[in-house]
N, C-alpha and C. Protein backbone atom coordinates (compact mmCIF):
# COMPACT_ATOMS: atom_id res chain seq x y z
N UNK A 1 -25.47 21.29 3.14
CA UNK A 1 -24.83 20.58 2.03
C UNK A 1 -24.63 19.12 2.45
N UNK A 2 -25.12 18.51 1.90
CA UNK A 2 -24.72 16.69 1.89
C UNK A 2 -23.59 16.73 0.90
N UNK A 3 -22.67 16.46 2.20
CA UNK A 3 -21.21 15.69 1.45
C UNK A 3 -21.22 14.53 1.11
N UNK A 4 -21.97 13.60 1.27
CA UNK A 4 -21.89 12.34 0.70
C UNK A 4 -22.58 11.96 -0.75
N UNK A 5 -23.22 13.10 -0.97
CA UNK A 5 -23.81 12.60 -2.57
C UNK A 5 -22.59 13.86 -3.67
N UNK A 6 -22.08 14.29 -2.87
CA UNK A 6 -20.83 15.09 -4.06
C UNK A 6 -19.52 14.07 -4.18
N UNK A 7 -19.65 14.17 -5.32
CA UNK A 7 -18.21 14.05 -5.98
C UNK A 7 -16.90 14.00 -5.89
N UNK A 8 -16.21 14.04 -5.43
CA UNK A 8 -14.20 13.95 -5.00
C UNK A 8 -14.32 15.46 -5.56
N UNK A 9 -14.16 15.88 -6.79
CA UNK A 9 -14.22 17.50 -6.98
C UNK A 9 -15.05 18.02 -7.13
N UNK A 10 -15.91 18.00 -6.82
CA UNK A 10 -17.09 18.85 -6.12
C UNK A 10 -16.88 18.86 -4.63
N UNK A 11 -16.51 18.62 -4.25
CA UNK A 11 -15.74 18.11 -2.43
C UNK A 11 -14.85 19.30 -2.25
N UNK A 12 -13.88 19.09 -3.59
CA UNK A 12 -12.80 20.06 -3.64
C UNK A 12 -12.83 21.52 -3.98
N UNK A 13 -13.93 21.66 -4.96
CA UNK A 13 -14.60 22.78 -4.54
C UNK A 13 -15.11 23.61 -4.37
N UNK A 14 -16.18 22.96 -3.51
CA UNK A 14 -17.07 23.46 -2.20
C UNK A 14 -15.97 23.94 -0.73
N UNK A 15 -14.87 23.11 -1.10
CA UNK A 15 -13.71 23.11 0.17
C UNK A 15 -13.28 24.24 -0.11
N UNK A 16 -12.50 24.53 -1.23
CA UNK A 16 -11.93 25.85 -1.39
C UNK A 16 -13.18 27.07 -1.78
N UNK A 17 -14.45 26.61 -1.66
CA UNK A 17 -15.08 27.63 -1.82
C UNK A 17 -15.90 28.18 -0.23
N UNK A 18 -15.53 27.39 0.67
CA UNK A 18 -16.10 27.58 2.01
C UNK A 18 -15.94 28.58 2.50
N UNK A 19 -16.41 29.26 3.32
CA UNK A 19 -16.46 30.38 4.40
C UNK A 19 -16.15 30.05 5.48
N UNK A 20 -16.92 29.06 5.85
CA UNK A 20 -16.49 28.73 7.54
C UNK A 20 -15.63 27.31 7.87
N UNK A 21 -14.70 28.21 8.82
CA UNK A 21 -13.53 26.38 8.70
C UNK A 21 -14.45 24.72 9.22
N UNK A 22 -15.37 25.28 9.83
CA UNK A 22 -16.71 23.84 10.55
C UNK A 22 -16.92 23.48 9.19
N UNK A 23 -17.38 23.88 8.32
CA UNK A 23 -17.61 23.46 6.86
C UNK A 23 -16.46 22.33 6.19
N UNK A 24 -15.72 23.44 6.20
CA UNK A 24 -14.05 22.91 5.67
C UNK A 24 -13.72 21.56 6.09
N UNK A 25 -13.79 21.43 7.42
CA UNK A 25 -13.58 20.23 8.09
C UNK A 25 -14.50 19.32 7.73
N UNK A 26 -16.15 19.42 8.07
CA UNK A 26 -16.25 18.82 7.30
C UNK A 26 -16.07 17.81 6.41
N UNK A 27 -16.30 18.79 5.28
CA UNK A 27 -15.59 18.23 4.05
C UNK A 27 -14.03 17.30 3.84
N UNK A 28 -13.26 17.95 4.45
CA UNK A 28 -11.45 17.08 4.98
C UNK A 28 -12.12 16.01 5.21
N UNK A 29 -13.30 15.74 6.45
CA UNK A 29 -13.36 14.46 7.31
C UNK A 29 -13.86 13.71 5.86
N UNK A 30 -14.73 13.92 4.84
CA UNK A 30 -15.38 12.98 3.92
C UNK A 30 -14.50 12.52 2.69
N UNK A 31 -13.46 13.44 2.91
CA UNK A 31 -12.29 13.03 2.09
C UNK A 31 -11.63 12.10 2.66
N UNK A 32 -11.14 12.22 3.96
CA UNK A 32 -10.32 11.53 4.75
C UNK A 32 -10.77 10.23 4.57
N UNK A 33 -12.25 10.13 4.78
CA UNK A 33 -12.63 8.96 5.03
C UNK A 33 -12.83 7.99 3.73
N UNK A 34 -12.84 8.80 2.46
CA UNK A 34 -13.06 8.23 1.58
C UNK A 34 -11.86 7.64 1.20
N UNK A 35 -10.39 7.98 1.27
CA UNK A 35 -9.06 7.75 0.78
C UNK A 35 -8.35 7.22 1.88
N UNK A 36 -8.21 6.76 3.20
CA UNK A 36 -7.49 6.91 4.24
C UNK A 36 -6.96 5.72 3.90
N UNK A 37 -7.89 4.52 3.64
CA UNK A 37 -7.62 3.39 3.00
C UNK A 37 -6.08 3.32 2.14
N UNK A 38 -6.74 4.02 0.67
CA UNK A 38 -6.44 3.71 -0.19
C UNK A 38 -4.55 4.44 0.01
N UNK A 39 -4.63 5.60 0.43
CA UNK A 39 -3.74 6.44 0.27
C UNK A 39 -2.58 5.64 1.50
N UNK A 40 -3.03 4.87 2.55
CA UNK A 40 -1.85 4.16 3.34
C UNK A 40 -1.49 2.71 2.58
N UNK A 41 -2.20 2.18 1.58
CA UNK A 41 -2.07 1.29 0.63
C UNK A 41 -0.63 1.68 0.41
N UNK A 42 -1.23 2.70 -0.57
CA UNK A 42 0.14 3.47 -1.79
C UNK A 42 1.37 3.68 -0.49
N UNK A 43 1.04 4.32 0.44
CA UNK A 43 2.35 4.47 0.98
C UNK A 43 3.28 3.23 1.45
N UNK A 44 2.47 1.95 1.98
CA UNK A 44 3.19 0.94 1.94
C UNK A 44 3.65 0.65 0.61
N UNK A 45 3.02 0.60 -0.52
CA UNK A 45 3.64 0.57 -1.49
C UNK A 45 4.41 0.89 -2.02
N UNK A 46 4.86 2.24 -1.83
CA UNK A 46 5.99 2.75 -2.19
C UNK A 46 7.39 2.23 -0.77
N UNK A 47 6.98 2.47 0.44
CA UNK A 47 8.14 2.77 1.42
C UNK A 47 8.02 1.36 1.98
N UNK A 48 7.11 0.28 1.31
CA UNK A 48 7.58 -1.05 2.38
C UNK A 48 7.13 -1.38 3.40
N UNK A 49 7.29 -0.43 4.18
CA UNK A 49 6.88 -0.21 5.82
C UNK A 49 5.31 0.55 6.39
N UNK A 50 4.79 -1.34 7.14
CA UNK A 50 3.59 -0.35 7.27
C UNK A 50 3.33 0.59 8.22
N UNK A 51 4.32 0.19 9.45
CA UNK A 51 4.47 1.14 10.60
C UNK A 51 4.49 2.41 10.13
N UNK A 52 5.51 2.92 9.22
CA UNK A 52 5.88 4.24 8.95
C UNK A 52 4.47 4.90 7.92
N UNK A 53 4.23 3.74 7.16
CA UNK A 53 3.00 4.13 6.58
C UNK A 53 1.81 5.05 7.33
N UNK A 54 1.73 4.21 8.29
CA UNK A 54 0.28 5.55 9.39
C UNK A 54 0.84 6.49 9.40
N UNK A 55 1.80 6.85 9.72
CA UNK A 55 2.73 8.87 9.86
C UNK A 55 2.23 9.10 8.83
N UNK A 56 2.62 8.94 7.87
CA UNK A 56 3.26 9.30 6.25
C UNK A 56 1.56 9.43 5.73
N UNK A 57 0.74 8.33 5.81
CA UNK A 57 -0.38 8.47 5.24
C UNK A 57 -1.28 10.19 5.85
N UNK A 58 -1.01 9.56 7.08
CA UNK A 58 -1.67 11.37 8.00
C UNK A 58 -0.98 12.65 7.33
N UNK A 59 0.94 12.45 7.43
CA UNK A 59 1.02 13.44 6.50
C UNK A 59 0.77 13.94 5.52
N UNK A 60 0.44 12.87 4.48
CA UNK A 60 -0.05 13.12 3.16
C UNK A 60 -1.19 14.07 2.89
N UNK A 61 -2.20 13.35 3.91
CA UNK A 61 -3.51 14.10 4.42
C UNK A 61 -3.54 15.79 4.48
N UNK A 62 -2.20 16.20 5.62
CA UNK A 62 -1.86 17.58 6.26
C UNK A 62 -1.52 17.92 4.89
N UNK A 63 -0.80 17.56 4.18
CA UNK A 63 0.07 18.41 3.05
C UNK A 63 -1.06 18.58 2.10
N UNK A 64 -1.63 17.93 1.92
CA UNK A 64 -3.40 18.14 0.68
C UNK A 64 -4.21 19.00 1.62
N UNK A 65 -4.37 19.29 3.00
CA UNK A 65 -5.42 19.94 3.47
C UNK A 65 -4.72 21.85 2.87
N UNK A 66 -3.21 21.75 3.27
CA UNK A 66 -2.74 23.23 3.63
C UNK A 66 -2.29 23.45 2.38
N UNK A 67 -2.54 22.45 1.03
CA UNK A 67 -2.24 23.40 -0.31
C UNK A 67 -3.89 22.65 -1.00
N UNK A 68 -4.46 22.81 -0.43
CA UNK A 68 -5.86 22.76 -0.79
C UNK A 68 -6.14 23.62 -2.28
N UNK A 69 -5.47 24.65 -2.55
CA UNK A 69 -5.88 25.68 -3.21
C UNK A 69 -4.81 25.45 -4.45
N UNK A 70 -4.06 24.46 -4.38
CA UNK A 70 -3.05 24.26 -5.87
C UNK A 70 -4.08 23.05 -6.59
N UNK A 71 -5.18 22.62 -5.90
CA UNK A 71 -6.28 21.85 -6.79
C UNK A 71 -7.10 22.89 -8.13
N UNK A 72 -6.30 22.25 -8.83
CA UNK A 72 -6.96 23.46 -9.70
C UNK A 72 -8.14 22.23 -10.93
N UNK A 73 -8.77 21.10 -10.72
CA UNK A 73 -8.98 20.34 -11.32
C UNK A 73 -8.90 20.13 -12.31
N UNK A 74 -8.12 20.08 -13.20
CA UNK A 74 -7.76 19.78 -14.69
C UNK A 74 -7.39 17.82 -14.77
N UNK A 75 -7.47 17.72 -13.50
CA UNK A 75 -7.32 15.82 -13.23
C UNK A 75 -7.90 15.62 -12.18
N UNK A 76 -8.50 14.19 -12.06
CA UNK A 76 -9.31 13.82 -11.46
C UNK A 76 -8.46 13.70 -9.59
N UNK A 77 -9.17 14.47 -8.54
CA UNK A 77 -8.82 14.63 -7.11
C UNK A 77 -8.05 13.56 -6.89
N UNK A 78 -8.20 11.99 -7.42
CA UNK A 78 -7.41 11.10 -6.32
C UNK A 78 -6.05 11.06 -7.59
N UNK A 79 -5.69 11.43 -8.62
CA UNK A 79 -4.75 11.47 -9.11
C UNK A 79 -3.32 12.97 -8.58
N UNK A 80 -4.37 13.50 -8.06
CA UNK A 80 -3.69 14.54 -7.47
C UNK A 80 -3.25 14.29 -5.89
N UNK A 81 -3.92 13.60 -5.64
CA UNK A 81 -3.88 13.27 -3.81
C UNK A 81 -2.58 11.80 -3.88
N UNK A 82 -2.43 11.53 -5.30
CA UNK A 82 -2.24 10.46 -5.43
C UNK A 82 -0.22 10.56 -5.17
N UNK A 83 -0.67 11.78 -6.08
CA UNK A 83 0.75 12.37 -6.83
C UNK A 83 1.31 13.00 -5.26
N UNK A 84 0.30 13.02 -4.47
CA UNK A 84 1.43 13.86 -3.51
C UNK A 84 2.15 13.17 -2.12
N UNK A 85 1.46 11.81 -2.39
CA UNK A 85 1.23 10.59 -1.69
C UNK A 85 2.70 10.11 -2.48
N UNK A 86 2.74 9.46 -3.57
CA UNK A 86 4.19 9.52 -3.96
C UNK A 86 5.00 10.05 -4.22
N UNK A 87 5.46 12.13 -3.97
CA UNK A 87 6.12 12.50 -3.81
C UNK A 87 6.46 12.31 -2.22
N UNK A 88 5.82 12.61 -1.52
CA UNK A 88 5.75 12.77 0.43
C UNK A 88 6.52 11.22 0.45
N UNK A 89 6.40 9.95 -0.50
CA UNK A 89 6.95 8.90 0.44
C UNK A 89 8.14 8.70 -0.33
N UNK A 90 8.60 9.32 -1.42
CA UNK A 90 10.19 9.20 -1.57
C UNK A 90 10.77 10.23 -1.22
N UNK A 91 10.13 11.56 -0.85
CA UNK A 91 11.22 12.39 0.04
C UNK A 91 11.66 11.67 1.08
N UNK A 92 10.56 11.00 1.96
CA UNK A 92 10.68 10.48 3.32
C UNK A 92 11.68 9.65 3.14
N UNK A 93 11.60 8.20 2.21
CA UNK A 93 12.83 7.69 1.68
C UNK A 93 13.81 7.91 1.68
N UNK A 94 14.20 9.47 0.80
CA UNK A 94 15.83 9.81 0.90
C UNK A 94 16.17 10.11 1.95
N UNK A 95 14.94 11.08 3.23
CA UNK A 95 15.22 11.11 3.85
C UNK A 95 15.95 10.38 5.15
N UNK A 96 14.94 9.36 5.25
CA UNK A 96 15.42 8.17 6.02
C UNK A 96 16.89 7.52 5.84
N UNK A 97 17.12 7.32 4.12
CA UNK A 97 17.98 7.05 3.82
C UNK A 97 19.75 7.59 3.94
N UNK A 98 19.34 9.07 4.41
CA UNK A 98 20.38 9.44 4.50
C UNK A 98 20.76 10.02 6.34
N UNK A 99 19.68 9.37 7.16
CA UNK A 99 19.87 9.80 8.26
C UNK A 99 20.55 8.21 8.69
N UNK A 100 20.96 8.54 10.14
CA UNK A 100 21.81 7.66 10.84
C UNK A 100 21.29 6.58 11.32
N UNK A 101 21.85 5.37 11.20
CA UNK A 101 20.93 3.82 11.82
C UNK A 101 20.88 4.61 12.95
N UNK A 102 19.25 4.13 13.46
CA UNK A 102 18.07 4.09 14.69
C UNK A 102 18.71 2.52 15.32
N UNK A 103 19.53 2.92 16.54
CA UNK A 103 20.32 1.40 16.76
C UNK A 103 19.49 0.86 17.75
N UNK A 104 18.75 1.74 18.29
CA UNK A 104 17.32 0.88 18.99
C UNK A 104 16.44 0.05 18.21
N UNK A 105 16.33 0.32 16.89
CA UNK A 105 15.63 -0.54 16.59
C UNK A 105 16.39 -1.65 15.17
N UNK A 106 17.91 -0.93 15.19
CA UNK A 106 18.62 -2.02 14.85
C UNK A 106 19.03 -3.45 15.30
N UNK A 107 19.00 -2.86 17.21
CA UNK A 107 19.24 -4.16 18.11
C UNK A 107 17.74 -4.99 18.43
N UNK A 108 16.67 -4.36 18.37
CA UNK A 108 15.58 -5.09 18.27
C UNK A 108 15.39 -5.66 17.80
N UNK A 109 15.52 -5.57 16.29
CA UNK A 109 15.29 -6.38 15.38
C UNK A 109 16.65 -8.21 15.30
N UNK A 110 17.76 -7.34 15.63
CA UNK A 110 18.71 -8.49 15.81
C UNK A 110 18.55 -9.50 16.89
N UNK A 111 18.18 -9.13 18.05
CA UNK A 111 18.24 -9.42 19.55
C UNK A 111 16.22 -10.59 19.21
N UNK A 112 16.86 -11.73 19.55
CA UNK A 112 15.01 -12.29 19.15
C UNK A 112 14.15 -12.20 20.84
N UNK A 113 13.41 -11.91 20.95
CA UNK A 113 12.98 -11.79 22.27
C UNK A 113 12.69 -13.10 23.07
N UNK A 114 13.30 -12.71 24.09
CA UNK A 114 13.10 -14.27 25.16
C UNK A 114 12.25 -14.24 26.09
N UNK A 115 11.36 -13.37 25.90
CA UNK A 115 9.88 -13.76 26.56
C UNK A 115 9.04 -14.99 25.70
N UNK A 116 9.37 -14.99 24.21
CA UNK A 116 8.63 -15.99 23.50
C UNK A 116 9.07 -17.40 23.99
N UNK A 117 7.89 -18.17 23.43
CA UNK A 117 7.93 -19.44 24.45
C UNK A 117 9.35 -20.09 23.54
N UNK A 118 9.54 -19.89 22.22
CA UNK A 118 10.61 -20.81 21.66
C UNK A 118 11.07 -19.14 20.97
N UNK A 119 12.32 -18.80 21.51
CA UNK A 119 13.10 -17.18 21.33
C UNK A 119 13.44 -17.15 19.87
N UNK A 120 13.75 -18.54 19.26
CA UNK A 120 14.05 -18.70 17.45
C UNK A 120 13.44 -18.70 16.84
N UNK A 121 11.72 -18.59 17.29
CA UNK A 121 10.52 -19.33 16.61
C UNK A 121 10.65 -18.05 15.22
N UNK A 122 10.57 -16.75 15.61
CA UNK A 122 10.59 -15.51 14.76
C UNK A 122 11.90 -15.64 14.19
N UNK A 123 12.87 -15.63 14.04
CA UNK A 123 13.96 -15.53 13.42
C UNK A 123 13.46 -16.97 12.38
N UNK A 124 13.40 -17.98 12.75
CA UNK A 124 12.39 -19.21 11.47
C UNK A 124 11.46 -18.77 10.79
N UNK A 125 10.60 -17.63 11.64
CA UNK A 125 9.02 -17.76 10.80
C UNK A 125 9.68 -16.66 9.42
N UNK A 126 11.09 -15.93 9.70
CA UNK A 126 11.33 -14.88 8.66
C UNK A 126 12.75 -15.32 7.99
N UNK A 127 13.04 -16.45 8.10
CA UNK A 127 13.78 -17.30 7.37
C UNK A 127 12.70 -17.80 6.29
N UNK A 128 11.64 -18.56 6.65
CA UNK A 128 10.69 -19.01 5.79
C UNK A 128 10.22 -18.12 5.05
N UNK A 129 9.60 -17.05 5.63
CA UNK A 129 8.69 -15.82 4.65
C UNK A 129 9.94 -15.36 3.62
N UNK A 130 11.36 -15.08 3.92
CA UNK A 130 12.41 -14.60 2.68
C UNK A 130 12.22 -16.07 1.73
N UNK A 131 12.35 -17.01 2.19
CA UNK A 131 12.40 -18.09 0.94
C UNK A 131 11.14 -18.23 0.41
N UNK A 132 10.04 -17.63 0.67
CA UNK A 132 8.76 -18.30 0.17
C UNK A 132 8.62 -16.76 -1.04
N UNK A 133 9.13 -15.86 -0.41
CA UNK A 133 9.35 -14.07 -1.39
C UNK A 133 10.01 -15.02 -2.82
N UNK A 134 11.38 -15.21 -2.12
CA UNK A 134 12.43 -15.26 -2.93
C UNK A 134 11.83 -16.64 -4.16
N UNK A 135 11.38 -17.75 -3.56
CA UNK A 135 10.50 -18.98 -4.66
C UNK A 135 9.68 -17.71 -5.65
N UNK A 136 8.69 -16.98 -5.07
CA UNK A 136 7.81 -16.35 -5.60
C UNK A 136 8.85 -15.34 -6.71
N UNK A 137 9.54 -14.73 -6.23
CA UNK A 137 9.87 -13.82 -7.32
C UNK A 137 10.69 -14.58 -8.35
N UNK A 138 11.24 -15.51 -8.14
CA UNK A 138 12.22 -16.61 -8.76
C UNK A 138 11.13 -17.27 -10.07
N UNK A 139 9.75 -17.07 -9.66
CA UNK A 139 9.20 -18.35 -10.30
C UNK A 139 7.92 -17.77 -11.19
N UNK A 140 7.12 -16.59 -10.75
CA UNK A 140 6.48 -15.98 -11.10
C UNK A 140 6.57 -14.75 -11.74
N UNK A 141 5.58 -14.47 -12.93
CA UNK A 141 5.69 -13.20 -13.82
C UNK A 141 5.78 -11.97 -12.98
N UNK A 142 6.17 -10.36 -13.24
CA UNK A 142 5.89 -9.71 -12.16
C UNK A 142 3.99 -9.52 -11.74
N UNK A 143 3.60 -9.53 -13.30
CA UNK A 143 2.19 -9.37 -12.87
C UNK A 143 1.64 -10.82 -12.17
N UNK A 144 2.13 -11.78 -12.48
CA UNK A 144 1.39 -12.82 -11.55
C UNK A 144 1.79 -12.48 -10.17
N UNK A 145 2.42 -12.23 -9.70
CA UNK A 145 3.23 -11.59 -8.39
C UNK A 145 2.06 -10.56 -8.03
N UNK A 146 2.57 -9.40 -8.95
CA UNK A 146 1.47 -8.69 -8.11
C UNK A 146 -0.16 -9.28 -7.82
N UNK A 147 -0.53 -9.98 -8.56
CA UNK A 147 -2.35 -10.65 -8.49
C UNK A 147 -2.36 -11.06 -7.44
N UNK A 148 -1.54 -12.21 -7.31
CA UNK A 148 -1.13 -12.77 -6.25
C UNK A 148 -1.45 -12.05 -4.96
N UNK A 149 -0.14 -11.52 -4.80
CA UNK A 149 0.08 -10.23 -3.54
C UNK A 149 -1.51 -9.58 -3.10
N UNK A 150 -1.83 -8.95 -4.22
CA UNK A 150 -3.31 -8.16 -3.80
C UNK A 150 -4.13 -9.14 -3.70
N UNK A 151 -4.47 -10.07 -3.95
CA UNK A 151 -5.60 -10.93 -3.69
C UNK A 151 -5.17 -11.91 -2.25
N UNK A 152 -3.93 -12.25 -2.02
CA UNK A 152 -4.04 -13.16 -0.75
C UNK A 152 -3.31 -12.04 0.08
N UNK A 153 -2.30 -11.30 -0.35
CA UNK A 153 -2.23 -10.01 1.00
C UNK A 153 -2.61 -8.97 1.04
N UNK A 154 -3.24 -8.85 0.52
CA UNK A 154 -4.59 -7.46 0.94
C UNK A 154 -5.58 -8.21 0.71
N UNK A 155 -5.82 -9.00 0.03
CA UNK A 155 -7.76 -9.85 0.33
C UNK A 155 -8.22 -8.66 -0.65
N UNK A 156 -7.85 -8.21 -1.77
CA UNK A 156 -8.96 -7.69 -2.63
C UNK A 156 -9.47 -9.05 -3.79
N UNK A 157 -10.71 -8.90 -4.02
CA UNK A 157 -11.54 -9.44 -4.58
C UNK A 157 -10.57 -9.93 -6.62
N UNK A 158 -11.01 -10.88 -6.82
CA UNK A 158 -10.47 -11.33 -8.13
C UNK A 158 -10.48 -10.08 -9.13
N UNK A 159 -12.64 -9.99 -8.96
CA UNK A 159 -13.36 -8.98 -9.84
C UNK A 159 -12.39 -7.44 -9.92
N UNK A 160 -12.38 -7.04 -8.69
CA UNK A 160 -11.50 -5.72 -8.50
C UNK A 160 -9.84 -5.76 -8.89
N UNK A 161 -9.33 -6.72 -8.82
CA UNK A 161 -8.11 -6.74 -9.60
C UNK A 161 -7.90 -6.90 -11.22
N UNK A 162 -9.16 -7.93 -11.89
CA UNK A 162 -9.26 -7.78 -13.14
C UNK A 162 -9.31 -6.44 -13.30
N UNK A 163 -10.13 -5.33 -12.70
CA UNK A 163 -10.85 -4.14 -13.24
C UNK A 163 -9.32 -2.94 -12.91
N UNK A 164 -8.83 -3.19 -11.64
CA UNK A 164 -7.76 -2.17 -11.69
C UNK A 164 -6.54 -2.42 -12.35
N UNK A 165 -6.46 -3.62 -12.55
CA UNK A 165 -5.27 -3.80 -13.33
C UNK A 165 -5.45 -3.71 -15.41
N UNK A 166 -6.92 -3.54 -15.51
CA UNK A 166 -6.84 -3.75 -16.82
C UNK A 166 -6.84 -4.76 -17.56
N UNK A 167 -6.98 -6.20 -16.93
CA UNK A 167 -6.67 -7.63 -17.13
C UNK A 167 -7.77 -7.78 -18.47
N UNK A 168 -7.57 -8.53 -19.80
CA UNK A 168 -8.19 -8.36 -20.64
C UNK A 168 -8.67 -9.79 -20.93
N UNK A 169 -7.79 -10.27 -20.90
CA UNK A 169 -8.49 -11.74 -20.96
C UNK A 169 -10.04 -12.35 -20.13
N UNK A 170 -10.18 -13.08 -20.90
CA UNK A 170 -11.61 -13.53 -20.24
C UNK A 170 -11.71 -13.94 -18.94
N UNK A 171 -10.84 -14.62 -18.75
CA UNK A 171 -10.90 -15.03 -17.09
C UNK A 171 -10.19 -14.11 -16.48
N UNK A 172 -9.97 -13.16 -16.63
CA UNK A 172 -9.34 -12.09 -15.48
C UNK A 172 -8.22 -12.57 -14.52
N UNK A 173 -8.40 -12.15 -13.24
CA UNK A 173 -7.35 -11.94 -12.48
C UNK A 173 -7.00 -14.07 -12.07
N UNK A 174 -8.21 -14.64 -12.57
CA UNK A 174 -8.44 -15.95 -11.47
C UNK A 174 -7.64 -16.48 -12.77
N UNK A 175 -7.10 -15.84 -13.71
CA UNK A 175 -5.88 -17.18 -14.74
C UNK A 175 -4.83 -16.94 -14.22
N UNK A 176 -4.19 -15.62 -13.84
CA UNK A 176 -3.27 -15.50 -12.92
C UNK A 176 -2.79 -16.19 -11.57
N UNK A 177 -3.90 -16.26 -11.47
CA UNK A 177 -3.54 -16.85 -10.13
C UNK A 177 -3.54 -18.39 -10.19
N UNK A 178 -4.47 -19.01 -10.85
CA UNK A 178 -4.39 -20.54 -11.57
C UNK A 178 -3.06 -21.20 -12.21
N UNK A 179 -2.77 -20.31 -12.98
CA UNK A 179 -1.00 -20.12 -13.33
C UNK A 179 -0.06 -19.96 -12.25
N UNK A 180 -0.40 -19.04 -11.47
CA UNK A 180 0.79 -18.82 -10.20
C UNK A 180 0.59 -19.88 -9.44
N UNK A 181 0.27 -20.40 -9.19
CA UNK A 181 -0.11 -22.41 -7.97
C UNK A 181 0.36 -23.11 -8.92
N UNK A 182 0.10 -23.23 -9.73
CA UNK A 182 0.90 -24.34 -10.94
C UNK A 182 2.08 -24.23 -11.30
N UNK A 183 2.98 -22.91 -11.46
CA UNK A 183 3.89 -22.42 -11.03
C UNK A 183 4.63 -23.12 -10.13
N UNK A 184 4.16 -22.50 -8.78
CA UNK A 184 4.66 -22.39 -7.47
C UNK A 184 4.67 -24.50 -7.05
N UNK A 185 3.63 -24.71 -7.23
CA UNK A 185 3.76 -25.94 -7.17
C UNK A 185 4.78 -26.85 -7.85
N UNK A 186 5.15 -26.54 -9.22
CA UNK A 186 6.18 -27.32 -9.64
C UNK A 186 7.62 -27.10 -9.11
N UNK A 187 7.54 -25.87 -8.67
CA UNK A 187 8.57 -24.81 -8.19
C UNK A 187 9.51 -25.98 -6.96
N UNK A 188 7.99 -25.72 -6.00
CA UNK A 188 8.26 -26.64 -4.70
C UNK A 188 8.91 -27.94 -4.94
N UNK A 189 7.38 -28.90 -5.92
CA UNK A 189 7.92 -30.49 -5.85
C UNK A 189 9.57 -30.57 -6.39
N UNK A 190 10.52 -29.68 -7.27
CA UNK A 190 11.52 -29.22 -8.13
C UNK A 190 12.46 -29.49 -6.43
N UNK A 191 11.91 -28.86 -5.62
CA UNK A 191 12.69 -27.95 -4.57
C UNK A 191 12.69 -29.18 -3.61
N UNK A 192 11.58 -30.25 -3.74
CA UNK A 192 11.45 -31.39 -2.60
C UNK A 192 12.26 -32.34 -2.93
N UNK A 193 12.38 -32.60 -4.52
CA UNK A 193 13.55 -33.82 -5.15
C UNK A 193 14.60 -33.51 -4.85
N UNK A 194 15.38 -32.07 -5.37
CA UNK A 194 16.70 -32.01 -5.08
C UNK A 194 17.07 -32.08 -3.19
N UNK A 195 16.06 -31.61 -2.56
CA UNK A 195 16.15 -31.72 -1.04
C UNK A 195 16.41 -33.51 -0.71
């Protein structure tokens, strides 16, 4: 069987229709590889954090391999992989949320390290990044925000954000973003006078 010319559910199943677990795997690995991306996306997306994201994304993975068999396809595989990807990262959420500050990495984060050549340089570079958030959300639509975001921090393509977001207008994702600098720019010079 060539897994690479099947389908997301045809993947799914051939998976639940396998005999031998070498098969099975397989198949997991061409899934894995097809979503591993996308599915640690969503989890930063939801939880913020990309550190915690690699766990969470692998878990997501484990929890779709061992209920493999609640795919019953009536929706398309990555809406289902999708759905379990944002249940798995707001359990984790409450979870987190209701366990006890981690004061190791409460004092890490407070404590700036003095191996760096200037020990304040990080405590500045995230003084700047909150005011440059805070301009941005202050100044921009949420959807110009998000265009924004996916095109200069993830580096996806204009074309692919017109298309996932639905953008209808003729110029797509690149008026958004033409708007958001014109924006942001008046925002600033606003921010350089009163300075």
């Amino acid at each position: 069987m060539d897994v690479l010319s099947l389908n997301d559910e045809a993947l799914m199943r051939a998976m639940q229709n396998a005999s031998r677990s070498s098969m099975t795997n397989e198949i997991f690995a061409e899934i894995f590889r097809r979503y591993q991306a996308r599915v640690f996306a969503w989890c930063v997306r939801i939880t913020g954090n990309q550190d915690r994201s690699v766990d969470l994304s692998q878990e997501v993975f484990f929890k779709a391999y061992r209920h493999l068999r609640t795919f019953r396809g009536d929706a398309r595989f990555s809406t289902w992989l999708y759905a379990i990807a944002y249940n798995h990262c707001l359990n984790s959420l409450k979870k987190h949320a209701s366990e006890p500050v981690d004061w190791d990495d409460a004092i890490c984060e407070a404590v700036p390290d003095t191996r760096a050549l200037e020990p304040y340089a990080a405590v500045e570079r995230n003084q700047i990044y909150c005011l440059m958030w805070e301009l941005v959300y202050a100044t921009l639509s949420p959807l110009e925000t998000r265009v924004m975001t996916m095109h200069y921090g993830h580096e996806v393509p204009l074309a692919e954000i017109t298309g996932r977001l639905a953008l209808s207008n003729p110029s797509g994702a690149k008026a958004y973003i033409v708007s958001a600098r014109r924006k942001l720019t008046r925002a600033l010079e606003q921010r350089a006078k009163v300075a």
